[in-house]
PDB file of N, CA and C in Angstrom:
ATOM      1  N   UNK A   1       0.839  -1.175   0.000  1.00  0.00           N
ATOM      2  CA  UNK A   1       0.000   0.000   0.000  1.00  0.00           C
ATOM      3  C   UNK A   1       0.890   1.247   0.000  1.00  0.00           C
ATOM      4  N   UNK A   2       0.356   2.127  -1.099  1.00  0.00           N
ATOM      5  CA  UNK A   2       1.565   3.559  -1.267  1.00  0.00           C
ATOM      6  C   UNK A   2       0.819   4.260   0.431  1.00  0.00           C
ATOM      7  N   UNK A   3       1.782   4.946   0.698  1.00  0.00           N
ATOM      8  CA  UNK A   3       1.387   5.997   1.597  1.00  0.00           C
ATOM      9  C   UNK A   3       1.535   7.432   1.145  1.00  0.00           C
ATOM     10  N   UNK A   4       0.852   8.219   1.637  1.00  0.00           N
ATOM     11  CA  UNK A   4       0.018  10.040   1.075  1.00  0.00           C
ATOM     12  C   UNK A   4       2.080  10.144   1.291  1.00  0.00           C
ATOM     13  N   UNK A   5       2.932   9.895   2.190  1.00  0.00           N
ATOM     14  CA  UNK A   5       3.767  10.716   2.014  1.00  0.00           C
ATOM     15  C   UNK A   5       4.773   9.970   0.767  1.00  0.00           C
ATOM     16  N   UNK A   6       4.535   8.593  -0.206  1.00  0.00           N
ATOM     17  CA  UNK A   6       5.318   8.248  -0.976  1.00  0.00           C
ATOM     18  C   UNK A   6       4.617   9.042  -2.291  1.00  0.00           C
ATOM     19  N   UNK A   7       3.300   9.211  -2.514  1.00  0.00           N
ATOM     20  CA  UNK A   7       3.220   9.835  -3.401  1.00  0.00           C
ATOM     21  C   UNK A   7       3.238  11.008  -3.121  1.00  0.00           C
ATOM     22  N   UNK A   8       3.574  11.787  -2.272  1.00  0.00           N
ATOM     23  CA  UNK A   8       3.892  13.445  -2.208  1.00  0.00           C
ATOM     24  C   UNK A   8       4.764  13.586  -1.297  1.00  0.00           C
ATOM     25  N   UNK A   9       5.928  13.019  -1.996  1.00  0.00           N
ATOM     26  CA  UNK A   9       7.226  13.653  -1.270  1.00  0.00           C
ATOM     27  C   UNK A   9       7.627  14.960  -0.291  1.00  0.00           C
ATOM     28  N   UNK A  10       7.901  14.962   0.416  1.00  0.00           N
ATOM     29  CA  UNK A  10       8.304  16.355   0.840  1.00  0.00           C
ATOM     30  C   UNK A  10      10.120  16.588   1.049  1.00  0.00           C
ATOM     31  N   UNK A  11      10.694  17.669   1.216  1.00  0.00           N
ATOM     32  CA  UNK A  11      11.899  18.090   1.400  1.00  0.00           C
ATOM     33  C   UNK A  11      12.096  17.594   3.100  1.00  0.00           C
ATOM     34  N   UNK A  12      13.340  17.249   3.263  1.00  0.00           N
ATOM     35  CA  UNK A  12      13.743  16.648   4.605  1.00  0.00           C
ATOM     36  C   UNK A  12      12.965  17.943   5.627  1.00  0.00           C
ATOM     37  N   UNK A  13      12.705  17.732   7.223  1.00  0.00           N
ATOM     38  CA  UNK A  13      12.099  18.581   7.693  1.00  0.00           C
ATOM     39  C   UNK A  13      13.642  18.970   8.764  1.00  0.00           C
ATOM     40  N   UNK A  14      14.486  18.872   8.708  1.00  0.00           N
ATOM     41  CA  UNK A  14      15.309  19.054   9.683  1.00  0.00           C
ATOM     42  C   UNK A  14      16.536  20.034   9.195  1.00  0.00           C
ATOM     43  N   UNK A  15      15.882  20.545   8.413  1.00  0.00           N
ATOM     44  CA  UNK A  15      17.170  21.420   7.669  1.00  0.00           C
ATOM     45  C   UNK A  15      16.695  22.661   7.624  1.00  0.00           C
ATOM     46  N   UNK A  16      17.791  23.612   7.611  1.00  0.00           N
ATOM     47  CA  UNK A  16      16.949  25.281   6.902  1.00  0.00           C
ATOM     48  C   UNK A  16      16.956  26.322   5.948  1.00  0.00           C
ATOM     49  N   UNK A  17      17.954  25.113   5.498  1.00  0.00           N
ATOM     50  CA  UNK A  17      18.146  25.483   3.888  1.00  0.00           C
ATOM     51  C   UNK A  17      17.207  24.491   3.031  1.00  0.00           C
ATOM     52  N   UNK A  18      17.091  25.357   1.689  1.00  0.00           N
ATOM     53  CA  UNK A  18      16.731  24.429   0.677  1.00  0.00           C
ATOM     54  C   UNK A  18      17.578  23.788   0.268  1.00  0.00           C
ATOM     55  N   UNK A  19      17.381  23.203  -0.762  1.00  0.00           N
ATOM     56  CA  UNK A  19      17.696  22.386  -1.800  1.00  0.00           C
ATOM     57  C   UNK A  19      18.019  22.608  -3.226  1.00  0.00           C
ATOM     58  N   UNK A  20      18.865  22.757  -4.080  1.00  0.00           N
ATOM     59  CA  UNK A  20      19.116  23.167  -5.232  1.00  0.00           C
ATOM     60  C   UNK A  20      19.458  22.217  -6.529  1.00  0.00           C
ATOM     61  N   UNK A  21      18.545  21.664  -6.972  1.00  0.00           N
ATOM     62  CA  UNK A  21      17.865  20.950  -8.204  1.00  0.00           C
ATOM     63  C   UNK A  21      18.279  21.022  -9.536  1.00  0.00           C
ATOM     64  N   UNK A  22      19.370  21.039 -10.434  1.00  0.00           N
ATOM     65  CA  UNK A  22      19.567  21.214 -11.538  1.00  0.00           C
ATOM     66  C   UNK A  22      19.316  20.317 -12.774  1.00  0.00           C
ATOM     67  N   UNK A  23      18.292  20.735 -13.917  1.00  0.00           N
ATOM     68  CA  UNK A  23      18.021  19.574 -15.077  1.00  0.00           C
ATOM     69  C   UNK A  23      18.560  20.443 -16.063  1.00  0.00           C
ATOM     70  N   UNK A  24      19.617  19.753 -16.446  1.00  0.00           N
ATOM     71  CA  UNK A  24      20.316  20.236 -17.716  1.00  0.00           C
ATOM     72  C   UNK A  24      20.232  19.458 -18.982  1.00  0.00           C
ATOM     73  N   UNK A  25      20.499  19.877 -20.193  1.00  0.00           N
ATOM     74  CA  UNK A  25      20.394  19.152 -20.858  1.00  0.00           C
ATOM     75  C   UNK A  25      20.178  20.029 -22.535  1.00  0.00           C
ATOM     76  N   UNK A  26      20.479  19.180 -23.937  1.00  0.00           N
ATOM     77  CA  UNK A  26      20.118  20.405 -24.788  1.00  0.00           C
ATOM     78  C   UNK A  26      18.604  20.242 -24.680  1.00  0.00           C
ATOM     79  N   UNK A  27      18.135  21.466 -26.198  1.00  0.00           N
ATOM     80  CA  UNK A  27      17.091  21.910 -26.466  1.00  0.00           C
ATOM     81  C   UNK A  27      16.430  20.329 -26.994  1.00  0.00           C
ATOM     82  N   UNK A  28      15.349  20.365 -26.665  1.00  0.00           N
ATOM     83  CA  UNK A  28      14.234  19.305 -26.659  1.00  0.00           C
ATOM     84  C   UNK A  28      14.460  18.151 -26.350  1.00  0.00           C
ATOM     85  N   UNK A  29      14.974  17.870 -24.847  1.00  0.00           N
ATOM     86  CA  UNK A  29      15.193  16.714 -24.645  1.00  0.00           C
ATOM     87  C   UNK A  29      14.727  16.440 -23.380  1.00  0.00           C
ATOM     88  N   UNK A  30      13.447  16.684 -23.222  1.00  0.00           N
ATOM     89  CA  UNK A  30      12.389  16.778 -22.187  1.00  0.00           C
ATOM     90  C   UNK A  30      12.582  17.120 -20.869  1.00  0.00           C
ATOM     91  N   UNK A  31      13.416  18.488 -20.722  1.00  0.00           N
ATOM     92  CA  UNK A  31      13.568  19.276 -19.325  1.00  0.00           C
ATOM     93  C   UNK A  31      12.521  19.587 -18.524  1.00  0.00           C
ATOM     94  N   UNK A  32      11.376  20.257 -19.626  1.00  0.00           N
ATOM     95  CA  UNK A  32      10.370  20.515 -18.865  1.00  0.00           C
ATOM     96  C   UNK A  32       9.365  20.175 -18.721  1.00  0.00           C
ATOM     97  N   UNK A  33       9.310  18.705 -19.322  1.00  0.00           N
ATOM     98  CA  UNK A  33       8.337  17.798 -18.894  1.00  0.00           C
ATOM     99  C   UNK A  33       9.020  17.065 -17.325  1.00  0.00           C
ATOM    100  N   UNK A  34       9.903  17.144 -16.984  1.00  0.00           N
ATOM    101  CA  UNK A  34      10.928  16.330 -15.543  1.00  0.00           C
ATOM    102  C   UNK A  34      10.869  17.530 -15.065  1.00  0.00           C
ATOM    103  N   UNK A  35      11.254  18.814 -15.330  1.00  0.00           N
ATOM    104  CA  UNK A  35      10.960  20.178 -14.114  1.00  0.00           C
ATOM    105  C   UNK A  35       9.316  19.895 -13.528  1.00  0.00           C
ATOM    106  N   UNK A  36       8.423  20.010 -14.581  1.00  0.00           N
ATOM    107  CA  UNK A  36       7.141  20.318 -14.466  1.00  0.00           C
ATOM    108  C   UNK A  36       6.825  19.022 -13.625  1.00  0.00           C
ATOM    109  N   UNK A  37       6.760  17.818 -13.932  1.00  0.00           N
ATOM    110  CA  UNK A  37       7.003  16.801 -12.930  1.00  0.00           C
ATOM    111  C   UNK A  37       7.446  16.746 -11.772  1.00  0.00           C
ATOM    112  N   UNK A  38       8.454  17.297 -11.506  1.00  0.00           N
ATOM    113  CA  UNK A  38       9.023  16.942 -10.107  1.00  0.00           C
ATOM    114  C   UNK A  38       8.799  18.454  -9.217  1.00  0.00           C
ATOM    115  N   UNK A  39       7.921  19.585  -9.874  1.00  0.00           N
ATOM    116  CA  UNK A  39       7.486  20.428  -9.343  1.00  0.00           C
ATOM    117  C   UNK A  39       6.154  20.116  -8.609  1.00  0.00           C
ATOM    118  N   UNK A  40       5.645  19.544  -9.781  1.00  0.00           N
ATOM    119  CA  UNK A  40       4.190  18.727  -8.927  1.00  0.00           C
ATOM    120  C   UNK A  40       3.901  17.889  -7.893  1.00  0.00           C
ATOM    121  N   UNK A  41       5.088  16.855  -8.108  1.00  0.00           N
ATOM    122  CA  UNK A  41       5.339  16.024  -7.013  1.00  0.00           C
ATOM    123  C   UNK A  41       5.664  16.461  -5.815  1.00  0.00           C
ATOM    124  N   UNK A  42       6.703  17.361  -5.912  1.00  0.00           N
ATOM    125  CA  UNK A  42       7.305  17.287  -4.259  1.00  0.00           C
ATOM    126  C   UNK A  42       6.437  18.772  -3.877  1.00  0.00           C
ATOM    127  N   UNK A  43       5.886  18.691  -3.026  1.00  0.00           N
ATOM    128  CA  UNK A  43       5.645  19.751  -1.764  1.00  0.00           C
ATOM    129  C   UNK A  43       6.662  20.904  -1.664  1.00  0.00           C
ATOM    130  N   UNK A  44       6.445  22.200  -1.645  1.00  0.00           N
ATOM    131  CA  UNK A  44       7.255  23.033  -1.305  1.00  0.00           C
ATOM    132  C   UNK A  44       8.838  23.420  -2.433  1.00  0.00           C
ATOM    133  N   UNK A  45       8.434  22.633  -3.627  1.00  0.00           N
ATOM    134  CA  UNK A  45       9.310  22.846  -4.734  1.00  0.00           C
ATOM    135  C   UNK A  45       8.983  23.887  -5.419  1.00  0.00           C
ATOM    136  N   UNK A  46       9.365  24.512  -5.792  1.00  0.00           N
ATOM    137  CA  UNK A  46       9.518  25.945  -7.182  1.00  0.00           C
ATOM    138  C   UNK A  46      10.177  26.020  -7.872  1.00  0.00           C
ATOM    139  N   UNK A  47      10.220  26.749  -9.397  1.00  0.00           N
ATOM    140  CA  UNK A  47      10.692  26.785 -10.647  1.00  0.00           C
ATOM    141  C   UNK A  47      11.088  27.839 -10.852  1.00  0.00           C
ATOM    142  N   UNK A  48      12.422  27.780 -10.788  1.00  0.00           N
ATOM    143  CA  UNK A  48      13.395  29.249 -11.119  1.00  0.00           C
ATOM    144  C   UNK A  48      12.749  29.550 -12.543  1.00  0.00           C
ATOM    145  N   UNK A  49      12.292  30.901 -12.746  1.00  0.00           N
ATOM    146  CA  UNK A  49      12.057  31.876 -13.996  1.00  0.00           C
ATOM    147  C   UNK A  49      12.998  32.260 -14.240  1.00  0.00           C
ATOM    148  N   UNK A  50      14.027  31.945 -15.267  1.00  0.00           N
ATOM    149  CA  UNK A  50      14.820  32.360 -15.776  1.00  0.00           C
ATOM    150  C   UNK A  50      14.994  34.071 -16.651  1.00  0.00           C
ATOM    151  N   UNK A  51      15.320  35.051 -16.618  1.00  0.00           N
ATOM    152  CA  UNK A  51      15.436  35.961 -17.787  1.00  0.00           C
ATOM    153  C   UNK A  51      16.060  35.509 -18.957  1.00  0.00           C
ATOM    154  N   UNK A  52      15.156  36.578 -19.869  1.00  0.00           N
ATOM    155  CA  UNK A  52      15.841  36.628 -21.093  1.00  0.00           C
ATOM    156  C   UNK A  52      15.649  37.585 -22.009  1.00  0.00           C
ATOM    157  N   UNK A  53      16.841  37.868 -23.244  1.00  0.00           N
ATOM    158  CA  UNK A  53      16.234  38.896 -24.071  1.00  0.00           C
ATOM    159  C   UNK A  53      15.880  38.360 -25.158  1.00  0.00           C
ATOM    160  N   UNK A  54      15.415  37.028 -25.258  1.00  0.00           N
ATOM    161  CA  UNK A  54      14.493  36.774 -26.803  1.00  0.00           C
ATOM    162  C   UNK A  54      13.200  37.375 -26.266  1.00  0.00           C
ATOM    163  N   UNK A  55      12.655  37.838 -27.074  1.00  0.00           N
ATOM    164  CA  UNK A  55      11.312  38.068 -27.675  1.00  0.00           C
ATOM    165  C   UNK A  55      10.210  37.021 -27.099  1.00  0.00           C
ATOM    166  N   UNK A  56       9.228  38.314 -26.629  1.00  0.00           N
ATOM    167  CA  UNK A  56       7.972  36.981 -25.853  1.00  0.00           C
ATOM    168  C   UNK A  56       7.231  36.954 -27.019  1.00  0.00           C
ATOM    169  N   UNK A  57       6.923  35.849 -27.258  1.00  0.00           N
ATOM    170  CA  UNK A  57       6.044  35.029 -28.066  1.00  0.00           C
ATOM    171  C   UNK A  57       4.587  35.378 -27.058  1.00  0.00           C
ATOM    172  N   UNK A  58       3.472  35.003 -28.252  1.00  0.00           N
ATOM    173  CA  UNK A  58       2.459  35.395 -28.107  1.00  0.00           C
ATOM    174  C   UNK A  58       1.724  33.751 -27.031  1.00  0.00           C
ATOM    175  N   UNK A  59       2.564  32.818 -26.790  1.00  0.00           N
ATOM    176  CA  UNK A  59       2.426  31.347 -25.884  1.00  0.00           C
ATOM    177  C   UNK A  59       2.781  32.220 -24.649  1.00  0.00           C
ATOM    178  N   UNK A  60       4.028  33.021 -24.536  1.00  0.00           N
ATOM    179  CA  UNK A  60       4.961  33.170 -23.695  1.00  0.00           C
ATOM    180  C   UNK A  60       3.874  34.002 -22.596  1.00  0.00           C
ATOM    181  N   UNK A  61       3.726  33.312 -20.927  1.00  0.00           N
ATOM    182  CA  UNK A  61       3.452  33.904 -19.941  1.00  0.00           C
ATOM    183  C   UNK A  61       4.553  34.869 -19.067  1.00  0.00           C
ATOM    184  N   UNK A  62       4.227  36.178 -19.322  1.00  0.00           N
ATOM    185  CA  UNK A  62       5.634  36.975 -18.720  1.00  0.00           C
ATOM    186  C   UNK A  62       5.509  36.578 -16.739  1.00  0.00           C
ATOM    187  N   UNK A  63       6.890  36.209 -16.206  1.00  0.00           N
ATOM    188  CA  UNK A  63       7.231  35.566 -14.787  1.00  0.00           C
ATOM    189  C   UNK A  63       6.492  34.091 -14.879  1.00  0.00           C
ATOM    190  N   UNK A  64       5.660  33.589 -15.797  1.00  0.00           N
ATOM    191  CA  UNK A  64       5.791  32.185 -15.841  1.00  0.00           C
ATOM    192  C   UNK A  64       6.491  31.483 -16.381  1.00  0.00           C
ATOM    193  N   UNK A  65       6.955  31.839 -17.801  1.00  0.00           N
ATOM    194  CA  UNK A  65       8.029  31.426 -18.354  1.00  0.00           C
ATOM    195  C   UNK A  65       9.122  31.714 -18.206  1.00  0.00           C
ATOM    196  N   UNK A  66       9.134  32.886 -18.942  1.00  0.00           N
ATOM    197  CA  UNK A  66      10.767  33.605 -18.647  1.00  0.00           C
ATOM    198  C   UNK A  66      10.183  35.297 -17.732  1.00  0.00           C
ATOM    199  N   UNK A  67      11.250  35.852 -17.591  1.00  0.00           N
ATOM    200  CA  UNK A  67      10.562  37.238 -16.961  1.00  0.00           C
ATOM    201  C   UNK A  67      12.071  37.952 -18.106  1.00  0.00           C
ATOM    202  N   UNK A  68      11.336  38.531 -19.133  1.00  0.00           N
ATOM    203  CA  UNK A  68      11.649  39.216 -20.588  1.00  0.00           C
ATOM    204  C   UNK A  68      12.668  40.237 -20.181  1.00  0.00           C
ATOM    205  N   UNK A  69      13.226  41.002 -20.620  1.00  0.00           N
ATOM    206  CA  UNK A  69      14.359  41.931 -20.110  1.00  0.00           C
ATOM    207  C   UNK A  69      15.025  42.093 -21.445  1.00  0.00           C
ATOM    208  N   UNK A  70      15.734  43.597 -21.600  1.00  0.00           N
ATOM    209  CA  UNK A  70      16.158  44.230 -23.047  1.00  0.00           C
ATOM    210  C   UNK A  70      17.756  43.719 -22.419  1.00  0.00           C
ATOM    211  N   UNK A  71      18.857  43.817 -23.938  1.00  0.00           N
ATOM    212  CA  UNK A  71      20.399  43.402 -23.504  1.00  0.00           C
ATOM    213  C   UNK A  71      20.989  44.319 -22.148  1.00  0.00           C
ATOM    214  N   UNK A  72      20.578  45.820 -22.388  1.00  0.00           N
ATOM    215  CA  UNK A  72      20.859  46.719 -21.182  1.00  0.00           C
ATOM    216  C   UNK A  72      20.540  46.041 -19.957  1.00  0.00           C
ATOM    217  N   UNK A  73      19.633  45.516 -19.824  1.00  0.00           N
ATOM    218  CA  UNK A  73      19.093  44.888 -18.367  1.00  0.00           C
ATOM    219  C   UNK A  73      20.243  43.639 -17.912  1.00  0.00           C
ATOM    220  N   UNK A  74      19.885  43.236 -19.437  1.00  0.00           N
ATOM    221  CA  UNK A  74      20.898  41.982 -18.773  1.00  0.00           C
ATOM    222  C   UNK A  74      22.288  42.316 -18.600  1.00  0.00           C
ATOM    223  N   UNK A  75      22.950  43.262 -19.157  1.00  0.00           N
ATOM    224  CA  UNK A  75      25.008  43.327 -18.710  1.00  0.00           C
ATOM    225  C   UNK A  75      24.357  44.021 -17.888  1.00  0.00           C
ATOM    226  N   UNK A  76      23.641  45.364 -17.091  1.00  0.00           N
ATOM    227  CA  UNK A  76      23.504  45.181 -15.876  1.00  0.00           C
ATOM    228  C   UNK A  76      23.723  44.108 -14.642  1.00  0.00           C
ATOM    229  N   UNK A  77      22.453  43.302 -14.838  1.00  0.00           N
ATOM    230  CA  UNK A  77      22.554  42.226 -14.243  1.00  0.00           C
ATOM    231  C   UNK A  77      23.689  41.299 -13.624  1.00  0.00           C
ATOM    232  N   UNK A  78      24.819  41.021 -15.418  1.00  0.00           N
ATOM    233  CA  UNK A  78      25.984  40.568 -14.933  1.00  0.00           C
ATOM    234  C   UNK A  78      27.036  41.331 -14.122  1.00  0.00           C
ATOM    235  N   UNK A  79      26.856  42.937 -14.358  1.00  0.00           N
ATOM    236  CA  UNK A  79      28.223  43.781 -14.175  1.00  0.00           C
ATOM    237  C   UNK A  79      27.594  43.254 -12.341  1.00  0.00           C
ATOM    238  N   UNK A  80      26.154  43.571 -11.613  1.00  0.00           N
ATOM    239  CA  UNK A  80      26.410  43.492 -10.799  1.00  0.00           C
ATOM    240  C   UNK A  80      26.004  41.898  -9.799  1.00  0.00           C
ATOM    241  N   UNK A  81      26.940  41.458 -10.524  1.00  0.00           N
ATOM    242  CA  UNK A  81      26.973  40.145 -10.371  1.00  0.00           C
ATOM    243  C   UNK A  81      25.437  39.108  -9.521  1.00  0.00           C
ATOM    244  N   UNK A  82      24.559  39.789 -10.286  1.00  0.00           N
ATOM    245  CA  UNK A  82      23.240  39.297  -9.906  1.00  0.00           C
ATOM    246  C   UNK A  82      22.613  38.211 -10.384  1.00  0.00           C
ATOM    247  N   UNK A  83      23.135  37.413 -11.495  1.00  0.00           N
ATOM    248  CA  UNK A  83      22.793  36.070 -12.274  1.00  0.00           C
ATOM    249  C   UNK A  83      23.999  34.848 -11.382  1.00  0.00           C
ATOM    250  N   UNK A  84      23.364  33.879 -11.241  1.00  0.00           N
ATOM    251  CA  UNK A  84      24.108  32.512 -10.299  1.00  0.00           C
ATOM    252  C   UNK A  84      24.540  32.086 -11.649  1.00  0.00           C
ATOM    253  N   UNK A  85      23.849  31.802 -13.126  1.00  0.00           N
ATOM    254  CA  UNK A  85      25.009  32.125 -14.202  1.00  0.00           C
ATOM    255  C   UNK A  85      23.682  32.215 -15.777  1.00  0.00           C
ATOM    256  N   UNK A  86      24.378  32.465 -16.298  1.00  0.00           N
ATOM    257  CA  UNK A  86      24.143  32.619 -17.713  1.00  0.00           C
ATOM    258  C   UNK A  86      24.618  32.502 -18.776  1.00  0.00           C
ATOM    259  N   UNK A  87      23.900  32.491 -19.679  1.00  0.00           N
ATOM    260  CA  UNK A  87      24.666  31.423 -21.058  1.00  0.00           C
ATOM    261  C   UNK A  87      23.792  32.453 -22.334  1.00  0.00           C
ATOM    262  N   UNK A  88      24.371  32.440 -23.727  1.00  0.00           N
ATOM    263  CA  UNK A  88      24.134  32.684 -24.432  1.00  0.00           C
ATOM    264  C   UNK A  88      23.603  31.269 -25.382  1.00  0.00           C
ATOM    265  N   UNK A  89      22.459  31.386 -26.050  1.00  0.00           N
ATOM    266  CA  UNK A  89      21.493  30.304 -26.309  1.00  0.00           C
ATOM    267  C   UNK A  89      20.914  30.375 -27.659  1.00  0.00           C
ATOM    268  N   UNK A  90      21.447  30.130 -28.838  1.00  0.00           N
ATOM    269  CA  UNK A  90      21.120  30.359 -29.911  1.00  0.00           C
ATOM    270  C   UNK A  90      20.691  32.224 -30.771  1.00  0.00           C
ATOM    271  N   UNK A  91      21.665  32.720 -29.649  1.00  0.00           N
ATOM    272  CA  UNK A  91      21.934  34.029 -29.829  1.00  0.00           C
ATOM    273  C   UNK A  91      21.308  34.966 -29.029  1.00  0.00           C
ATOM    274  N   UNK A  92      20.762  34.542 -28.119  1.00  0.00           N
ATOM    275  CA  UNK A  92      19.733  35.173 -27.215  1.00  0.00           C
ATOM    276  C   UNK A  92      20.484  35.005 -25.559  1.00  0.00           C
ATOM    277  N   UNK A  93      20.323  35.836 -24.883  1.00  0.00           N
ATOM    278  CA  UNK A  93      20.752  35.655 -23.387  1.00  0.00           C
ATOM    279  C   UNK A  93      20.120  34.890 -22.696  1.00  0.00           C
ATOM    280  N   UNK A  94      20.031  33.960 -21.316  1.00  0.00           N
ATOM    281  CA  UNK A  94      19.203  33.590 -20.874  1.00  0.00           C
ATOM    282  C   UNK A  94      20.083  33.137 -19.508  1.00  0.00           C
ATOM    283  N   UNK A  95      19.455  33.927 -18.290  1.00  0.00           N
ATOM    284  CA  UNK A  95      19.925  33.737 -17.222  1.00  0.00           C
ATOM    285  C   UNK A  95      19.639  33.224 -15.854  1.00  0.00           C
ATOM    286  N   UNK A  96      20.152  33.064 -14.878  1.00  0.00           N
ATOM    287  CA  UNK A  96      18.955  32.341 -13.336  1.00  0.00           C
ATOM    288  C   UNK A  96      19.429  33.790 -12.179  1.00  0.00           C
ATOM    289  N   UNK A  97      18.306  34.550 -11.952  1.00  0.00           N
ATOM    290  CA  UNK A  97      18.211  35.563 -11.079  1.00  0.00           C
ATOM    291  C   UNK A  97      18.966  35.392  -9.507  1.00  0.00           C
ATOM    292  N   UNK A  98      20.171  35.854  -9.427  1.00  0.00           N
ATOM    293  CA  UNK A  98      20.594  35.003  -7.777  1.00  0.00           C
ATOM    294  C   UNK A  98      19.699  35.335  -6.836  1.00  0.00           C
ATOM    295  N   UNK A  99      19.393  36.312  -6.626  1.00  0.00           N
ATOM    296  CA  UNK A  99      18.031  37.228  -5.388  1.00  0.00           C
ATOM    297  C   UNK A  99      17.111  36.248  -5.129  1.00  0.00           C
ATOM    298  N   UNK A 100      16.569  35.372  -6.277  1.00  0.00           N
ATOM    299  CA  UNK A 100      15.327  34.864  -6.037  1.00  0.00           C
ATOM    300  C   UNK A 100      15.523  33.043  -5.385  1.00  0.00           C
ATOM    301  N   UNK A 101      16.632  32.491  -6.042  1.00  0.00           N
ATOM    302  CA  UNK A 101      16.912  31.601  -5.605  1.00  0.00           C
ATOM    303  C   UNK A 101      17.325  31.621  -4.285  1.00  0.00           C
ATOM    304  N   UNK A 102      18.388  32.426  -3.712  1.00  0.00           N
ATOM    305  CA  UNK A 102      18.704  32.862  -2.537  1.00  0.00           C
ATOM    306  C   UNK A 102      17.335  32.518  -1.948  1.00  0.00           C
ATOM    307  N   UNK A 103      16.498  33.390  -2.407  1.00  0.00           N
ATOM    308  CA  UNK A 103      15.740  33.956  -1.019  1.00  0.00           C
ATOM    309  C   UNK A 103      14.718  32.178  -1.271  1.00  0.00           C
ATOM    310  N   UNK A 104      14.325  31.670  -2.038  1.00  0.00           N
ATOM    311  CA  UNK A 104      13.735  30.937  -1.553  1.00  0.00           C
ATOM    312  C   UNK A 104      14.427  29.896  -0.960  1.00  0.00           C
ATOM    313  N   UNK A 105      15.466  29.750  -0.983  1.00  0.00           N
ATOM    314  CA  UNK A 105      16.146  28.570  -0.169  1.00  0.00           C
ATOM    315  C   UNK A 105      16.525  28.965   0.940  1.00  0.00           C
ATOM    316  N   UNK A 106      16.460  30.476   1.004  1.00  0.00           N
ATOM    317  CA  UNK A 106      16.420  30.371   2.938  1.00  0.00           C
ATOM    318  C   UNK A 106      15.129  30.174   3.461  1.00  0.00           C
ATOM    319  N   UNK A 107      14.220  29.989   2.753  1.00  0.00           N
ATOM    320  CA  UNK A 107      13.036  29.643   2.542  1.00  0.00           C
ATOM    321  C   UNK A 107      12.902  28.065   3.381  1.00  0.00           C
ATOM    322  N   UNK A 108      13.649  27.122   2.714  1.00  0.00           N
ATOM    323  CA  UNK A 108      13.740  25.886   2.837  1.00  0.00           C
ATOM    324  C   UNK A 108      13.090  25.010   1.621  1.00  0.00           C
ATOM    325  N   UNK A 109      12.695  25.458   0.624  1.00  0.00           N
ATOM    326  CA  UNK A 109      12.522  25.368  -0.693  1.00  0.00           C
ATOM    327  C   UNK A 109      13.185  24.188  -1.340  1.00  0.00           C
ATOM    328  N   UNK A 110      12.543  23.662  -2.247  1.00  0.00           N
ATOM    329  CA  UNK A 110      13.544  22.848  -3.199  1.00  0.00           C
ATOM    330  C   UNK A 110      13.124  24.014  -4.719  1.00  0.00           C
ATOM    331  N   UNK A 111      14.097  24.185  -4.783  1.00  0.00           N
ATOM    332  CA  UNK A 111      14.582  25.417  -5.884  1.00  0.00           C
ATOM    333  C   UNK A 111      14.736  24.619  -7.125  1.00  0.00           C
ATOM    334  N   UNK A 112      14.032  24.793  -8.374  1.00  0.00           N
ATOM    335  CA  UNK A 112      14.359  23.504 -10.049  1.00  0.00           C
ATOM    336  C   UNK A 112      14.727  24.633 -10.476  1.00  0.00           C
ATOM    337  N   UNK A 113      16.112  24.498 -11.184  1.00  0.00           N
ATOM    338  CA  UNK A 113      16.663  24.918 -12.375  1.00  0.00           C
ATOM    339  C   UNK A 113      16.731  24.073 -13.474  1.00  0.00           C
ATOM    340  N   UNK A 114      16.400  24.880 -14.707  1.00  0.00           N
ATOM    341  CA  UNK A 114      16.342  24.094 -16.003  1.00  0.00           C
ATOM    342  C   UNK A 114      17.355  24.638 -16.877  1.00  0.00           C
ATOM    343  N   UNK A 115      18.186  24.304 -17.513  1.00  0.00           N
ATOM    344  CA  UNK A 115      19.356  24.595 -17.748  1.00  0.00           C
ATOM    345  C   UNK A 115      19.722  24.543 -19.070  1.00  0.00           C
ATOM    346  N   UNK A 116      19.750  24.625 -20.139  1.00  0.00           N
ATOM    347  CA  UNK A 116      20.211  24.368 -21.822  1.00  0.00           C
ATOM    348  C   UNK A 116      21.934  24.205 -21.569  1.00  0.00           C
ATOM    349  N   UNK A 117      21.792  22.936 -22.833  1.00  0.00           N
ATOM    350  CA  UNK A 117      23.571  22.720 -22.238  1.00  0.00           C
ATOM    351  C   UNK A 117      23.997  22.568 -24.211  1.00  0.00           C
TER     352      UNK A 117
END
């Protein structure tokens, strides 16, 4: 017999940090079907919104998908060393906000990063 806590995992309770989650991998090789998955599953997990300066598409939910930003925003960003890192991605920027991860893992959070490699 499953038990409520095998199908809904939770993050250890004895800690006070989070947890930091990385799915890397290239373009279409089902990141965010395993983010979106293991966001659902575990209790108290969240999905780093990455920035970027491609162009929102008319699919694109702005802070659900990406949270959009012009190139100025982003060498900001890097000069003040505010991205945990970033990559250039078929010519487009695309970065992970440090502020937000921070803060949810003092949170106690399990933090998913999705990563293009």
């Amino acid at each position: 017999m499953m038990t409520e806590t095998a199908r809904h995992p939770r993050l250890p309770t004895d800690t006070d940090n989070g947890l930091l989650l990385i799915i890397s991998g290239p373009s279409g090789v089902g990141k965010t079907t395993i983010t979106r998955g293991v966001e659902r599953s575990i209790a108290g997990s969240v999905f780093s919104v990455s920035v970027t300066t491609r162009a929102k598409t008319d699919a694109d939910v702005e802070g659900v998908d990406y949270r959009f930003i012009d190139d100025d925003e982003f060498d900001e960003m890097i000069a003040n060393d505010e991205l945990l890192e970033w990559a250039d991605v078929f010519g487009k920027r695309y970065g992970t906000p440090r502020a937000w991860v921070d803060e949810h893992l003092s949170r106690g959070r399990l933090v998913i990063l999705e990563i293009d490699v």
